[in-house]
PDB file of N, CA and C in Angstrom:
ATOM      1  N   UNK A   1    -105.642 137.700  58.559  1.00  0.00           N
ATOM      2  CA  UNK A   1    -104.641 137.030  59.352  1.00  0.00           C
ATOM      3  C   UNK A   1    -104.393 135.630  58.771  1.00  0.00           C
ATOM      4  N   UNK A   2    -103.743 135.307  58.560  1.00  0.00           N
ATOM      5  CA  UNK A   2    -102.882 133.752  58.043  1.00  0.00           C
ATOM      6  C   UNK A   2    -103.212 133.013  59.011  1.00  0.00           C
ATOM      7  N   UNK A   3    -103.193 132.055  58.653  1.00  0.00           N
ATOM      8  CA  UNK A   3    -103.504 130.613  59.657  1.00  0.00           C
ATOM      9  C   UNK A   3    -102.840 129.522  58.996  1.00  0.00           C
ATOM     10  N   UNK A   4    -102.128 128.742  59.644  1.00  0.00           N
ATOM     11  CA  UNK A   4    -101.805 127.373  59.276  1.00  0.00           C
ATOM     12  C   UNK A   4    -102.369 126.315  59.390  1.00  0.00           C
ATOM     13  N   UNK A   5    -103.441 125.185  58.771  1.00  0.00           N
ATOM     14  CA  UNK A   5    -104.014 124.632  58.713  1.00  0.00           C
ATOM     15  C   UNK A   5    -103.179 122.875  59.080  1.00  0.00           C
ATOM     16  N   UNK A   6    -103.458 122.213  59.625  1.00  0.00           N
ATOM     17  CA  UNK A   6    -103.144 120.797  59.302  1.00  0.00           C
ATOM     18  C   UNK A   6    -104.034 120.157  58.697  1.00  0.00           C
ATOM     19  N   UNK A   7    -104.076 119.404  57.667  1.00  0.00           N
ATOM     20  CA  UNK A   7    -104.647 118.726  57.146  1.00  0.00           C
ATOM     21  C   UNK A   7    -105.047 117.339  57.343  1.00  0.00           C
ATOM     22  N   UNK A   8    -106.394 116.442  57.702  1.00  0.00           N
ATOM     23  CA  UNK A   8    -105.965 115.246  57.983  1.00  0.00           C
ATOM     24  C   UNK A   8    -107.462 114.517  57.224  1.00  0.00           C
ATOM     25  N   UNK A   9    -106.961 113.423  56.878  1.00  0.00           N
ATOM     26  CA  UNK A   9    -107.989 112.988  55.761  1.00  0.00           C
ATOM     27  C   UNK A   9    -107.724 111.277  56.010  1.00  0.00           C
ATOM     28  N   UNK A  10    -109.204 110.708  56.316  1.00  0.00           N
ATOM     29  CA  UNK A  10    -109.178 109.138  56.473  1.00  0.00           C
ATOM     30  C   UNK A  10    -108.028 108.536  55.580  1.00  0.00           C
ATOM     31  N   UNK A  11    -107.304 107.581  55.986  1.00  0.00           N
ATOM     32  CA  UNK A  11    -106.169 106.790  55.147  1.00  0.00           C
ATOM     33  C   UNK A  11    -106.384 105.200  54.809  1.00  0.00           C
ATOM     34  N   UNK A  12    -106.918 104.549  55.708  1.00  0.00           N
ATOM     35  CA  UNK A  12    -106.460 102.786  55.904  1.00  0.00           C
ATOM     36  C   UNK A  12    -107.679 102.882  54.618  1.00  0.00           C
ATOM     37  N   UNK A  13    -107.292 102.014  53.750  1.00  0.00           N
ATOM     38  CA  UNK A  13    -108.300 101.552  52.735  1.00  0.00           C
ATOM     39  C   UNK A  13    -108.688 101.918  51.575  1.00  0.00           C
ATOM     40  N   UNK A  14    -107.901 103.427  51.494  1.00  0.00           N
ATOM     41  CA  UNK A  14    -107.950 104.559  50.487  1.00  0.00           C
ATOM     42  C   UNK A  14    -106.375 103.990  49.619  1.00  0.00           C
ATOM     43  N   UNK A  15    -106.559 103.991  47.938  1.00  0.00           N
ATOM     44  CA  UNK A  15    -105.698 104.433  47.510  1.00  0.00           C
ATOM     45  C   UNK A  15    -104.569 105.509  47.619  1.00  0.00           C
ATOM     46  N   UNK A  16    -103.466 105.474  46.999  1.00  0.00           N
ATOM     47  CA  UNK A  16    -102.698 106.765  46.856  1.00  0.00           C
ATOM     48  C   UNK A  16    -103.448 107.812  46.326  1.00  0.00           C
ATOM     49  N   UNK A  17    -104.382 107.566  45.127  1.00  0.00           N
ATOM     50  CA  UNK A  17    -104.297 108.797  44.415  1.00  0.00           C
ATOM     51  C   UNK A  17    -105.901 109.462  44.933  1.00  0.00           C
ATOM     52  N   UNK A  18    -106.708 108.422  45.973  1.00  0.00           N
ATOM     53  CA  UNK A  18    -107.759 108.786  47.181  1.00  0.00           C
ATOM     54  C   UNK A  18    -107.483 109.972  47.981  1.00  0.00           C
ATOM     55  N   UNK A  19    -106.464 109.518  48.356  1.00  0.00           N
ATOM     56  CA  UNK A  19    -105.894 110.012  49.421  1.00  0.00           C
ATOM     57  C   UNK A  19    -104.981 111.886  49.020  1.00  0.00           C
ATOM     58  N   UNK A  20    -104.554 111.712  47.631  1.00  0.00           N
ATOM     59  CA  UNK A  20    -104.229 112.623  47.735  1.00  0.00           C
ATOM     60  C   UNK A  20    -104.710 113.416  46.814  1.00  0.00           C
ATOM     61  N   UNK A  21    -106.166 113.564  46.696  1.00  0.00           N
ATOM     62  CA  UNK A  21    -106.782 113.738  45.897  1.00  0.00           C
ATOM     63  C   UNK A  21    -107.781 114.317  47.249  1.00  0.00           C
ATOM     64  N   UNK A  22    -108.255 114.035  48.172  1.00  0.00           N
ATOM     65  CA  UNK A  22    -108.567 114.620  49.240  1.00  0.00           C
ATOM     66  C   UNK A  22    -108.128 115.618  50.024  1.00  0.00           C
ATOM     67  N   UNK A  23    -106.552 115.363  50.184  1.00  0.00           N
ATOM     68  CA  UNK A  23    -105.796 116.331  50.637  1.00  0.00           C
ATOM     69  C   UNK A  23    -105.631 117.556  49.678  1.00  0.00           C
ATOM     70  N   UNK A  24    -105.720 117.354  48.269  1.00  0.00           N
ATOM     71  CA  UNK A  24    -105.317 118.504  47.093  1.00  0.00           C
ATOM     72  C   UNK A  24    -106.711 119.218  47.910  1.00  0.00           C
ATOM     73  N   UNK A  25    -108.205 119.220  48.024  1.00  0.00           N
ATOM     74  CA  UNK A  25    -109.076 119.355  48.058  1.00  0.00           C
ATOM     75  C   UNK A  25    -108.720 120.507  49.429  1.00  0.00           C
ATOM     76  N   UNK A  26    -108.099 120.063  50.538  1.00  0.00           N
ATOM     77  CA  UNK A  26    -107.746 120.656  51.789  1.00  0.00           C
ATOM     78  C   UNK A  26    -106.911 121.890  51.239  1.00  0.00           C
ATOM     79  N   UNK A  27    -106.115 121.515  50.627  1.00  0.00           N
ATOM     80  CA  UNK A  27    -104.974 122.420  49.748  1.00  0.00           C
ATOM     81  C   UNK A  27    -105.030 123.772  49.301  1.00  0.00           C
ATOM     82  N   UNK A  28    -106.107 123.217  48.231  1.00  0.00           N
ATOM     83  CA  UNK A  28    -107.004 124.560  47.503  1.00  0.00           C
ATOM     84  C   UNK A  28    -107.701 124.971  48.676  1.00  0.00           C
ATOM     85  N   UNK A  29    -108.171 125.061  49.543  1.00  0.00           N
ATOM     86  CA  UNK A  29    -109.088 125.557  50.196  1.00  0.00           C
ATOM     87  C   UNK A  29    -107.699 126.303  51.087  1.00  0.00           C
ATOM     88  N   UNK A  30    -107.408 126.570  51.146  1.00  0.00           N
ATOM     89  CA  UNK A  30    -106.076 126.891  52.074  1.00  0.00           C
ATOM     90  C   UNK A  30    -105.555 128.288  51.185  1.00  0.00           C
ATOM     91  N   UNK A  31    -105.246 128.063  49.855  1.00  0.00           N
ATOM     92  CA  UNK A  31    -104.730 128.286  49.097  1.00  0.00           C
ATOM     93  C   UNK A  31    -105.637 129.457  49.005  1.00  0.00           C
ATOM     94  N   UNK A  32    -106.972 128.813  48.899  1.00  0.00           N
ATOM     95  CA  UNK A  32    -108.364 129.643  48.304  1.00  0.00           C
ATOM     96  C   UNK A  32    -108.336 131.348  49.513  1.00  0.00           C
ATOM     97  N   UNK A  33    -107.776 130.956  50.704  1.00  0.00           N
ATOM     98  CA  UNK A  33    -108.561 131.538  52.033  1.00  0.00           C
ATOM     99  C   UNK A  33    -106.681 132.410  52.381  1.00  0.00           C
ATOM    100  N   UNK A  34    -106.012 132.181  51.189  1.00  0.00           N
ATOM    101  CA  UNK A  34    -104.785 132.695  51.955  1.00  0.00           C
ATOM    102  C   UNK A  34    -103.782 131.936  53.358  1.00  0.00           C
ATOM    103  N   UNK A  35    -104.243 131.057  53.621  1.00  0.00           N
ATOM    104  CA  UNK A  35    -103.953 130.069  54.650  1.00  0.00           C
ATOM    105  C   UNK A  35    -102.555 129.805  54.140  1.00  0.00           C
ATOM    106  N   UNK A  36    -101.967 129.317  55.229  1.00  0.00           N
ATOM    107  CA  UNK A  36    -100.623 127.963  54.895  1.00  0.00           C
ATOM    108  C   UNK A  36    -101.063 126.767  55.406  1.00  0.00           C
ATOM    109  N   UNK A  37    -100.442 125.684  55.401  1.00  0.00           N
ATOM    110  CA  UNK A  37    -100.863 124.334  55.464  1.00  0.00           C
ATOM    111  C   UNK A  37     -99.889 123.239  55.734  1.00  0.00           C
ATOM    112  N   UNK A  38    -100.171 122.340  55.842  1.00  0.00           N
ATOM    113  CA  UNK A  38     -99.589 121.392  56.583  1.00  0.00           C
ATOM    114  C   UNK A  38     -99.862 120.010  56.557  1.00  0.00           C
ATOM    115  N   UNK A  39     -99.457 118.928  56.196  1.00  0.00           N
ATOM    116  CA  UNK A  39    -100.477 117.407  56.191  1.00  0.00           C
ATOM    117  C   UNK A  39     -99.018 116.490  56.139  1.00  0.00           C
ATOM    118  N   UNK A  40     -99.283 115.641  57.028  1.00  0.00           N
ATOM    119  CA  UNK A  40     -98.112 114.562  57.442  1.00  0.00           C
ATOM    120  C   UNK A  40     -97.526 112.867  56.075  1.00  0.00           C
ATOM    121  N   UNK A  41     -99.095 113.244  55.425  1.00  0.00           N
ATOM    122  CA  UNK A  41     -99.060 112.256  54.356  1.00  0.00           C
ATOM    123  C   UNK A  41     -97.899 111.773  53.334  1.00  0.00           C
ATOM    124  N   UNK A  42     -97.413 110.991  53.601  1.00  0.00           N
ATOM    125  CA  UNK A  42     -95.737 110.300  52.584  1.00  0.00           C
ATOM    126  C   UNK A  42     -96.316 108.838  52.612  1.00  0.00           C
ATOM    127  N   UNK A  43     -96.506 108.880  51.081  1.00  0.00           N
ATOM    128  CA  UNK A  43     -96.752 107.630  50.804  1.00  0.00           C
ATOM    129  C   UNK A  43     -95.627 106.290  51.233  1.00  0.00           C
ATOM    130  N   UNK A  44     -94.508 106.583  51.393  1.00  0.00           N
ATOM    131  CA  UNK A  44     -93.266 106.101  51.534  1.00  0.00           C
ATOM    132  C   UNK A  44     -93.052 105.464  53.527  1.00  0.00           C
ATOM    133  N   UNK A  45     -94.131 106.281  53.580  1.00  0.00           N
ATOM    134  CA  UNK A  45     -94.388 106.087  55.295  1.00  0.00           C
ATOM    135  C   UNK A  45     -95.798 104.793  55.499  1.00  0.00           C
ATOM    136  N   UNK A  46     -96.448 104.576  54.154  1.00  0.00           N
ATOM    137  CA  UNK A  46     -97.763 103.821  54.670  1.00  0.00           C
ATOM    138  C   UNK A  46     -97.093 102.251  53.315  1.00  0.00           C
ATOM    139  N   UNK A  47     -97.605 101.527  54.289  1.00  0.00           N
ATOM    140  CA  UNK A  47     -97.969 100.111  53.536  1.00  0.00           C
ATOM    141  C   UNK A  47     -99.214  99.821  53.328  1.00  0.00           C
ATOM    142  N   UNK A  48     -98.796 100.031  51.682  1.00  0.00           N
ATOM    143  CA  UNK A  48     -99.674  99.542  50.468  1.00  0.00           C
ATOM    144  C   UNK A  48    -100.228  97.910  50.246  1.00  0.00           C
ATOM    145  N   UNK A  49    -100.965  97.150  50.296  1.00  0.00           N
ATOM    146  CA  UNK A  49    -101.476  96.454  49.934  1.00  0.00           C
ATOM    147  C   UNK A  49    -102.733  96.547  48.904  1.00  0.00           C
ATOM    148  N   UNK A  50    -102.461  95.374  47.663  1.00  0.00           N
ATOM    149  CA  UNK A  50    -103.807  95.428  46.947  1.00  0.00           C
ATOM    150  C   UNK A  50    -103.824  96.693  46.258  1.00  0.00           C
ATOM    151  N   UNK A  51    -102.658  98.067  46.554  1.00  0.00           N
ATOM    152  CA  UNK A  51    -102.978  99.378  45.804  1.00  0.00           C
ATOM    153  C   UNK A  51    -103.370 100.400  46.878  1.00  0.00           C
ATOM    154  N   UNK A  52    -104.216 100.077  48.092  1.00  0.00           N
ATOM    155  CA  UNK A  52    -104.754 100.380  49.247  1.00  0.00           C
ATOM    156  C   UNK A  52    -103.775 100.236  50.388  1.00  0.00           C
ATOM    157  N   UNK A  53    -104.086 101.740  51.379  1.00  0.00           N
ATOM    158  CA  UNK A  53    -103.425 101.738  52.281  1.00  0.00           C
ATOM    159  C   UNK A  53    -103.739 100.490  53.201  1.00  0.00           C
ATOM    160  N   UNK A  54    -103.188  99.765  53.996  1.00  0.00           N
ATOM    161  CA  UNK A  54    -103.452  98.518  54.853  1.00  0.00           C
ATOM    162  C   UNK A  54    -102.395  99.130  56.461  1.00  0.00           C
ATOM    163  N   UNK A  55    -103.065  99.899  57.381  1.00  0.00           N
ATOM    164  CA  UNK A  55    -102.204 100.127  58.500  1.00  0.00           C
ATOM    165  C   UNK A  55    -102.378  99.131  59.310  1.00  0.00           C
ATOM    166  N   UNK A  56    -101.452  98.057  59.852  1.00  0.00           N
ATOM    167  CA  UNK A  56    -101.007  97.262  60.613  1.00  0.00           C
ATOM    168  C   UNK A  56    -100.930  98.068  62.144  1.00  0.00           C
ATOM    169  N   UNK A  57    -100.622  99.013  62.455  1.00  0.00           N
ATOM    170  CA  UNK A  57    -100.620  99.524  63.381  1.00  0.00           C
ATOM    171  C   UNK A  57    -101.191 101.411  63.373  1.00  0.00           C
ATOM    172  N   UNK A  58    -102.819 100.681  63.232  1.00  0.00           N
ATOM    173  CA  UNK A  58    -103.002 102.707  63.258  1.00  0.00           C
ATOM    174  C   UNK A  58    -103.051 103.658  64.587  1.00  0.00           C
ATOM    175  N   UNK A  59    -102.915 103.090  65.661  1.00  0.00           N
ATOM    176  CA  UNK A  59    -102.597 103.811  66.674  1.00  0.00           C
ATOM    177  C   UNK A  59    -100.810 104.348  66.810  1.00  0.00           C
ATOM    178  N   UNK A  60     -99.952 103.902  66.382  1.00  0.00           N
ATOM    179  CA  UNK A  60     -98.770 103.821  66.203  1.00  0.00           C
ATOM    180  C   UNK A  60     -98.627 105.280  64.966  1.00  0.00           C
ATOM    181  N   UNK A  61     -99.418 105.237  64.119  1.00  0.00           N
ATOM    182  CA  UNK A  61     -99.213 105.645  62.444  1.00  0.00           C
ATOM    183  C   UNK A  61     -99.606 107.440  62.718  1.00  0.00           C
ATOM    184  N   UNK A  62    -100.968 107.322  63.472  1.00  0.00           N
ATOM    185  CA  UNK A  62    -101.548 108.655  63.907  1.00  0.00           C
ATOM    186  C   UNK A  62    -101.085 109.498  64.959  1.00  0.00           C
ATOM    187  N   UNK A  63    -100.026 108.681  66.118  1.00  0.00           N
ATOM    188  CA  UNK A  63     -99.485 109.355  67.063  1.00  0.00           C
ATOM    189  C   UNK A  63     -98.141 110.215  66.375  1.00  0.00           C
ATOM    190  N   UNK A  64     -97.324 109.255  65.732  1.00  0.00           N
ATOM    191  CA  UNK A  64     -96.613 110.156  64.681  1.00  0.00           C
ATOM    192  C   UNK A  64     -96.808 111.231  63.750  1.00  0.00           C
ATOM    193  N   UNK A  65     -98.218 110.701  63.074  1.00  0.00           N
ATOM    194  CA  UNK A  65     -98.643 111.842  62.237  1.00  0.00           C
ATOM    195  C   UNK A  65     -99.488 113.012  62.737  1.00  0.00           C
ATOM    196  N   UNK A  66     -99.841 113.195  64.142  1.00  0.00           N
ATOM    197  CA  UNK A  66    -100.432 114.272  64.643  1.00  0.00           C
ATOM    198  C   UNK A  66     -99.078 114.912  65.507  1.00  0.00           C
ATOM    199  N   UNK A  67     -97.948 114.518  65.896  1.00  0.00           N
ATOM    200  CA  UNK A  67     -97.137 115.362  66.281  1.00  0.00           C
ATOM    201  C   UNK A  67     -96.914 116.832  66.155  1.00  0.00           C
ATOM    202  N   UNK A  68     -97.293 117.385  64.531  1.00  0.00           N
ATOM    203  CA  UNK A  68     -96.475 118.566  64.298  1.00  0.00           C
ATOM    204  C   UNK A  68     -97.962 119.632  64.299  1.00  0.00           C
ATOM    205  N   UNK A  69     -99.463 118.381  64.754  1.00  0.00           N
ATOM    206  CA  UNK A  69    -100.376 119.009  64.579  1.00  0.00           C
ATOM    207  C   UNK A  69    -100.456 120.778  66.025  1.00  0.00           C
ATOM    208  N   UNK A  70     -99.585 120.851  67.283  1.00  0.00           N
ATOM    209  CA  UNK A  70     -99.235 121.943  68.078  1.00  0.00           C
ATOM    210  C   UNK A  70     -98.774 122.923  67.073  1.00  0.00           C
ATOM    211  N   UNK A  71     -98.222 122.471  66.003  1.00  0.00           N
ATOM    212  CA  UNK A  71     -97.681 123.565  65.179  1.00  0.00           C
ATOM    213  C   UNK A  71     -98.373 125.140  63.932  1.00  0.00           C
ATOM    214  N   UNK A  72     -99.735 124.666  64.025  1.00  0.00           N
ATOM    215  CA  UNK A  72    -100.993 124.681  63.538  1.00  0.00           C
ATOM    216  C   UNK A  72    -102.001 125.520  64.014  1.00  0.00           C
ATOM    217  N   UNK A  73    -102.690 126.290  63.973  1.00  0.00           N
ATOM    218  CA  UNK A  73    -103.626 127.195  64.450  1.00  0.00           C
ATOM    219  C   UNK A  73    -105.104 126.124  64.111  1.00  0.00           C
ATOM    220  N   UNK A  74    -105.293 125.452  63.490  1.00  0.00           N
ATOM    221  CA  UNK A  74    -106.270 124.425  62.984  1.00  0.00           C
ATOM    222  C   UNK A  74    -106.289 123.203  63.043  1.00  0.00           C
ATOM    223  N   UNK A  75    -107.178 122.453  63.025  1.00  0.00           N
ATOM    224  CA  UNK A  75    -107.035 121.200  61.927  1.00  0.00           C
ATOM    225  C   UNK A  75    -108.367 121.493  60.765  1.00  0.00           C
ATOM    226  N   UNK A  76    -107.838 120.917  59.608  1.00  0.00           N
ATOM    227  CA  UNK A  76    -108.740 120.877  58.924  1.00  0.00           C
ATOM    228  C   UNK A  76    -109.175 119.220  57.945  1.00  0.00           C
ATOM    229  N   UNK A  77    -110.314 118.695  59.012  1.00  0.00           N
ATOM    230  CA  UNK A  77    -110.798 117.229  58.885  1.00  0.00           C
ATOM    231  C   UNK A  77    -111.512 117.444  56.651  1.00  0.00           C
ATOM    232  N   UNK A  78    -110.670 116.371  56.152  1.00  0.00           N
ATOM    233  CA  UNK A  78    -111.104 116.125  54.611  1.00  0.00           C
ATOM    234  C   UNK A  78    -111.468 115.142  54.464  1.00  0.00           C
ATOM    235  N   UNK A  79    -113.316 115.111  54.100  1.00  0.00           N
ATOM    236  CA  UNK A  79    -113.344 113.745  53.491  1.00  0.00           C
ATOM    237  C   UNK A  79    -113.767 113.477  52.338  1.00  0.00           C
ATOM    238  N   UNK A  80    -114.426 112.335  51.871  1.00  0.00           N
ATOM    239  CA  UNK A  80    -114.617 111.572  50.600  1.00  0.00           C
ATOM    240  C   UNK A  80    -116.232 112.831  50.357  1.00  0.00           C
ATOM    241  N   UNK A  81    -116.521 112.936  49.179  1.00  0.00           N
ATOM    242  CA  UNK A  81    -117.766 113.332  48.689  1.00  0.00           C
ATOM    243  C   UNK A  81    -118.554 111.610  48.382  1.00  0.00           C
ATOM    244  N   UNK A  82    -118.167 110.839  48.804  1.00  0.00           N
ATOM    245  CA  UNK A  82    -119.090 109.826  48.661  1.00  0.00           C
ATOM    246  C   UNK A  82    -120.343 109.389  49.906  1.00  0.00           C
TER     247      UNK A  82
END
Protein backbone atom coordinates (compact mmCIF):
# COMPACT_ATOMS: atom_id res chain seq x y z
CA UNK A 1 0.00 0.00 0.00
CA UNK A 2 1.50 3.55 -0.81
CA UNK A 3 1.70 6.05 1.75
CA UNK A 4 2.48 9.64 1.51
CA UNK A 5 5.00 10.73 3.79
CA UNK A 6 5.60 14.49 4.94
CA UNK A 7 8.81 15.23 5.51
CA UNK A 8 10.09 17.56 8.25
CA UNK A 9 13.66 18.17 9.23
CA UNK A 10 15.12 20.88 11.93
CA UNK A 11 15.71 24.30 9.87
CA UNK A 12 16.78 27.61 12.01
CA UNK A 13 20.63 27.35 11.92
CA UNK A 14 21.11 24.76 9.22
CA UNK A 15 22.51 25.73 5.90
CA UNK A 16 20.76 25.27 2.50
CA UNK A 17 22.67 22.46 1.45
CA UNK A 18 22.05 20.94 5.56
CA UNK A 19 18.92 21.12 5.09
CA UNK A 20 18.51 19.61 1.93
CA UNK A 21 20.72 17.14 2.26
CA UNK A 22 18.52 15.81 5.19
CA UNK A 23 15.47 15.96 3.39
CA UNK A 24 17.26 14.01 0.15
CA UNK A 25 17.88 11.41 3.09
CA UNK A 26 13.78 11.41 3.86
CA UNK A 27 13.47 11.16 0.01
CA UNK A 28 15.37 8.05 -0.66
CA UNK A 29 13.79 6.39 2.06
CA UNK A 30 10.39 7.05 0.51
CA UNK A 31 11.62 6.26 -2.73
CA UNK A 32 13.40 3.12 -1.10
CA UNK A 33 9.77 1.81 0.54
CA UNK A 34 7.66 2.81 -2.65
CA UNK A 35 6.13 5.75 -0.68
CA UNK A 36 5.21 9.30 -2.14
CA UNK A 37 6.27 12.30 -0.28
CA UNK A 38 5.92 15.57 0.56
CA UNK A 39 8.17 18.43 2.45
CA UNK A 40 7.18 22.20 2.55
CA UNK A 41 10.97 23.33 2.27
CA UNK A 42 11.62 26.54 -0.43
CA UNK A 43 14.54 28.08 0.24
CA UNK A 44 12.94 31.27 -1.26
CA UNK A 45 10.45 31.09 1.77
CA UNK A 46 13.37 31.17 4.66
CA UNK A 47 15.80 34.07 5.52
CA UNK A 48 19.26 33.34 5.15
CA UNK A 49 21.70 34.94 7.27
CA UNK A 50 25.56 34.27 7.56
CA UNK A 51 24.58 31.25 4.83
CA UNK A 52 22.25 29.84 7.76
CA UNK A 53 18.69 29.71 8.09
CA UNK A 54 17.88 32.68 10.82
CA UNK A 55 13.77 32.36 11.48
CA UNK A 56 12.63 35.63 12.93
CA UNK A 57 9.36 34.21 13.45
CA UNK A 58 9.33 30.26 13.90
CA UNK A 59 5.98 29.90 15.21
CA UNK A 60 4.60 31.85 12.19
CA UNK A 61 7.11 29.68 9.61
CA UNK A 62 5.85 26.07 11.03
CA UNK A 63 2.11 26.89 11.15
CA UNK A 64 2.39 27.47 7.39
CA UNK A 65 4.63 24.73 6.77
CA UNK A 66 2.59 21.99 8.57
CA UNK A 67 -0.65 22.97 6.77
CA UNK A 68 -0.60 20.40 3.93
CA UNK A 69 0.79 18.01 6.73
CA UNK A 70 -3.66 16.50 6.88
CA UNK A 71 -2.68 15.64 3.46
CA UNK A 72 -0.27 12.79 4.45
CA UNK A 73 -0.76 9.38 5.94
CA UNK A 74 2.69 10.17 8.00
CA UNK A 75 5.13 12.38 9.12
CA UNK A 76 8.44 11.45 8.69
CA UNK A 77 10.82 13.44 11.50
CA UNK A 78 14.81 13.77 9.61
CA UNK A 79 17.65 14.48 11.44
CA UNK A 80 21.39 15.35 11.46
CA UNK A 81 23.68 12.01 11.93
CA UNK A 82 25.66 14.27 14.17
Amino acid sequence: MIKRWYLSTPMNGKTEKEIQAALQRGVNWCIKNNDEFYYPYNPNNAEFVNGKVADPSPIKMLSKAIAPMDLCDGVLYVGSYE
